[in-house]
C-alpha atoms as a PDB file:
ATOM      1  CA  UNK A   1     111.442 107.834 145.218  1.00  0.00           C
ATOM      2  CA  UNK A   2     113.834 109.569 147.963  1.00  0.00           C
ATOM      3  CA  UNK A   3     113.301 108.582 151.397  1.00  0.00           C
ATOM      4  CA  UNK A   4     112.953 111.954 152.418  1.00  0.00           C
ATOM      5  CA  UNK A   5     109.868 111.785 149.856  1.00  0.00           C
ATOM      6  CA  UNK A   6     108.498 109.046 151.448  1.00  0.00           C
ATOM      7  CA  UNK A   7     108.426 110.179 154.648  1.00  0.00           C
ATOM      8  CA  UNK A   8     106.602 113.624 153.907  1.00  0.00           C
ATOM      9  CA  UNK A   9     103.866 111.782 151.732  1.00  0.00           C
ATOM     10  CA  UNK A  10     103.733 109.350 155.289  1.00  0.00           C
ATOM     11  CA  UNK A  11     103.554 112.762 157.526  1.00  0.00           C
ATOM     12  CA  UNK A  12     100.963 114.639 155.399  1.00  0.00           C
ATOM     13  CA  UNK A  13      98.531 111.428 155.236  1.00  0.00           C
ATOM     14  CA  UNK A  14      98.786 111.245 158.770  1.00  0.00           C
ATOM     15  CA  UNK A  15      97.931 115.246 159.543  1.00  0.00           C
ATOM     16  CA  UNK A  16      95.161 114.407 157.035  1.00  0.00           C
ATOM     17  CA  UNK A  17      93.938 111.343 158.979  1.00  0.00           C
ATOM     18  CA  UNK A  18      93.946 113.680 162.395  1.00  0.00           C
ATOM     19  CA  UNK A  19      92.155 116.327 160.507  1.00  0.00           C
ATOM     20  CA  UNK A  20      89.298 114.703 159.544  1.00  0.00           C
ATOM     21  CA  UNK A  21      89.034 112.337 162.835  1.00  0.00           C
ATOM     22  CA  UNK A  22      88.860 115.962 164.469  1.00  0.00           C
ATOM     23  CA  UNK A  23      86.511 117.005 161.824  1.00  0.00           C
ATOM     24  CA  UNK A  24      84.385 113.489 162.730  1.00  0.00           C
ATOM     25  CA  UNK A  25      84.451 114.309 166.416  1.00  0.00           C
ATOM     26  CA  UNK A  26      83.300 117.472 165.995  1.00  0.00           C
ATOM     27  CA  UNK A  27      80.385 116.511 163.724  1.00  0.00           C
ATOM     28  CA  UNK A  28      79.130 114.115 166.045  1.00  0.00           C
ATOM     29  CA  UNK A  29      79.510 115.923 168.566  1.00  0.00           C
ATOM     30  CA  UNK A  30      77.530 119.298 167.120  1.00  0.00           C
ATOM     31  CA  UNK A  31      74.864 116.569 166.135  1.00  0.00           C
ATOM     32  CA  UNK A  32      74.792 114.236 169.683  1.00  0.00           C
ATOM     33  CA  UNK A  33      76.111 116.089 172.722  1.00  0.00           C
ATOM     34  CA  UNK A  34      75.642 119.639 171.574  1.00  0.00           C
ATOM     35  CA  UNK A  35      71.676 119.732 171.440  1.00  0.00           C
ATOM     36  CA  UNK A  36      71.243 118.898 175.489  1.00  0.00           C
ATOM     37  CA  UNK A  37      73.303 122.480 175.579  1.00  0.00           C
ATOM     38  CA  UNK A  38      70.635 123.735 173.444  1.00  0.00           C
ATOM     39  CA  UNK A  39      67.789 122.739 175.513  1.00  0.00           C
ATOM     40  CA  UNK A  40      69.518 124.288 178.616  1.00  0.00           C
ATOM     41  CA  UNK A  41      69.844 127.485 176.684  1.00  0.00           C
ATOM     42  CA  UNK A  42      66.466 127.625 175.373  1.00  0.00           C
ATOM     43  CA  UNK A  43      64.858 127.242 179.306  1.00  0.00           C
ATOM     44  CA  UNK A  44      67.124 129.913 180.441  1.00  0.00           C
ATOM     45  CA  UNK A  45      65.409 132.429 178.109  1.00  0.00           C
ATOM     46  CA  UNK A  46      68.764 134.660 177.750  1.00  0.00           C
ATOM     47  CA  UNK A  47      69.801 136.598 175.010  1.00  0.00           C
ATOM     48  CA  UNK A  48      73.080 134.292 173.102  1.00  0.00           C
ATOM     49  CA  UNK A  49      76.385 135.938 172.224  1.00  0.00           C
ATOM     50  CA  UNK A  50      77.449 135.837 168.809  1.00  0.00           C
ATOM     51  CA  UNK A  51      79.956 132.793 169.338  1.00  0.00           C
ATOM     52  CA  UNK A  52      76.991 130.906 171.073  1.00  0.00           C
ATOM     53  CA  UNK A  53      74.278 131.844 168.185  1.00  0.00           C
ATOM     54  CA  UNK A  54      76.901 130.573 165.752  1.00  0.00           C
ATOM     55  CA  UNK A  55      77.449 127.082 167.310  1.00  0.00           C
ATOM     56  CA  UNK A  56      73.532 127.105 168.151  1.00  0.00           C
ATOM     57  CA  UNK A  57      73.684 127.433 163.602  1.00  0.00           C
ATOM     58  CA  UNK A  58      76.421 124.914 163.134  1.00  0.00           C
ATOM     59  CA  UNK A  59      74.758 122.395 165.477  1.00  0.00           C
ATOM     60  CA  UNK A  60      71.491 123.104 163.678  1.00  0.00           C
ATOM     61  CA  UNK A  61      73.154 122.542 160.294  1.00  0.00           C
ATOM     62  CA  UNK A  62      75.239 119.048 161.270  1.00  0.00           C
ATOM     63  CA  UNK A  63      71.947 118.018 163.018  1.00  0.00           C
ATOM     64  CA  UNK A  64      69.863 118.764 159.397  1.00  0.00           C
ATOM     65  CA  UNK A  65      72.967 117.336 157.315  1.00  0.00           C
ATOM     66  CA  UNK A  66      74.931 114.647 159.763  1.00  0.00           C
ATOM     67  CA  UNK A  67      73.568 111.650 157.992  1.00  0.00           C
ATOM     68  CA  UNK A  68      75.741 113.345 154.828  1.00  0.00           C
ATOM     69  CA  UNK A  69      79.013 114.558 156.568  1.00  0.00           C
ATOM     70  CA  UNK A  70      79.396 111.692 158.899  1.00  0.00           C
ATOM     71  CA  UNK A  71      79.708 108.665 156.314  1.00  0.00           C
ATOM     72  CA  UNK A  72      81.925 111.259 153.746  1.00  0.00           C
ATOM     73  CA  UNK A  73      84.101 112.572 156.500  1.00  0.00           C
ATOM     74  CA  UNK A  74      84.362 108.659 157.734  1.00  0.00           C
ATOM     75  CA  UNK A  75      85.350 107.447 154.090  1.00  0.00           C
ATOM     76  CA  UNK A  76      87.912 110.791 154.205  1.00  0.00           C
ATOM     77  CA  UNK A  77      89.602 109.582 157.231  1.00  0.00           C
ATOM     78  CA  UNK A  78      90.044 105.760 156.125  1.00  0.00           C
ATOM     79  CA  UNK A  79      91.723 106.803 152.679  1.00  0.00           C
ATOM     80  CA  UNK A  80      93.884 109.141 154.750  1.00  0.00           C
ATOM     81  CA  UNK A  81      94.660 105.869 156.825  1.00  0.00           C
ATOM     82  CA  UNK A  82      95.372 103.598 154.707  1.00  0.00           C
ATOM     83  CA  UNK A  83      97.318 106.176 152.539  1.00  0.00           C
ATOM     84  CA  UNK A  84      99.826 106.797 155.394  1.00  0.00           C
ATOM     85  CA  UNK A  85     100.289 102.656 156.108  1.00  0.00           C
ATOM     86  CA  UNK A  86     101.119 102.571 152.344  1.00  0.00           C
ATOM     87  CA  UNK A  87     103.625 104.624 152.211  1.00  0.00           C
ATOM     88  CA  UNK A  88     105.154 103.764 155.887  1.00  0.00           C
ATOM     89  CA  UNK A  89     105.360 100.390 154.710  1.00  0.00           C
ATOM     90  CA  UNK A  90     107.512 101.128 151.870  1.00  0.00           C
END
């Protein structure tokens, strides 16, 4: 295997690994932080925007489904990890 090789299979584990520790972040933070938003909204009695009544949704559904995503995105990143010190340590 080429160097060159090496060092893309080393460069695309590692955008992996940042993908899904964004994808993490977000999760937990649709199913933690996000909600306390939610309960402002809800006392201010307005009408949302469509951006707003789609996070209100995607909060809703990592909130239902977060004890799923969480561990699988988790398990997603740490391959994607140790993937990328495998092949930076050849």
């Amino acid at each position: 295997m080429s160097p060159m090789n090496s060092r893309k299979q080393a460069l695309v584990a590692t955008l992996l690994t940042a993908f899904f520790l964004l994808a993490l972040s977000v999760v937990a933070y649709l199913c933690f932080i996000f909600p306390r938003t939610l309960a402002i909204w809800k006392d201010a009695g307005r009408t949302l925007a469509f951006h707003e009544q789609l996070a209100v949704n995607l909060s809703l559904f990592c909130i239902n489904f977060g004890l799923y995503l969480l561990p699988g995105l988790f398990v997603l990143m740490m391959a994607c990890l140790i993937r990328a010190i495998m092949v930076a340590g050849r």
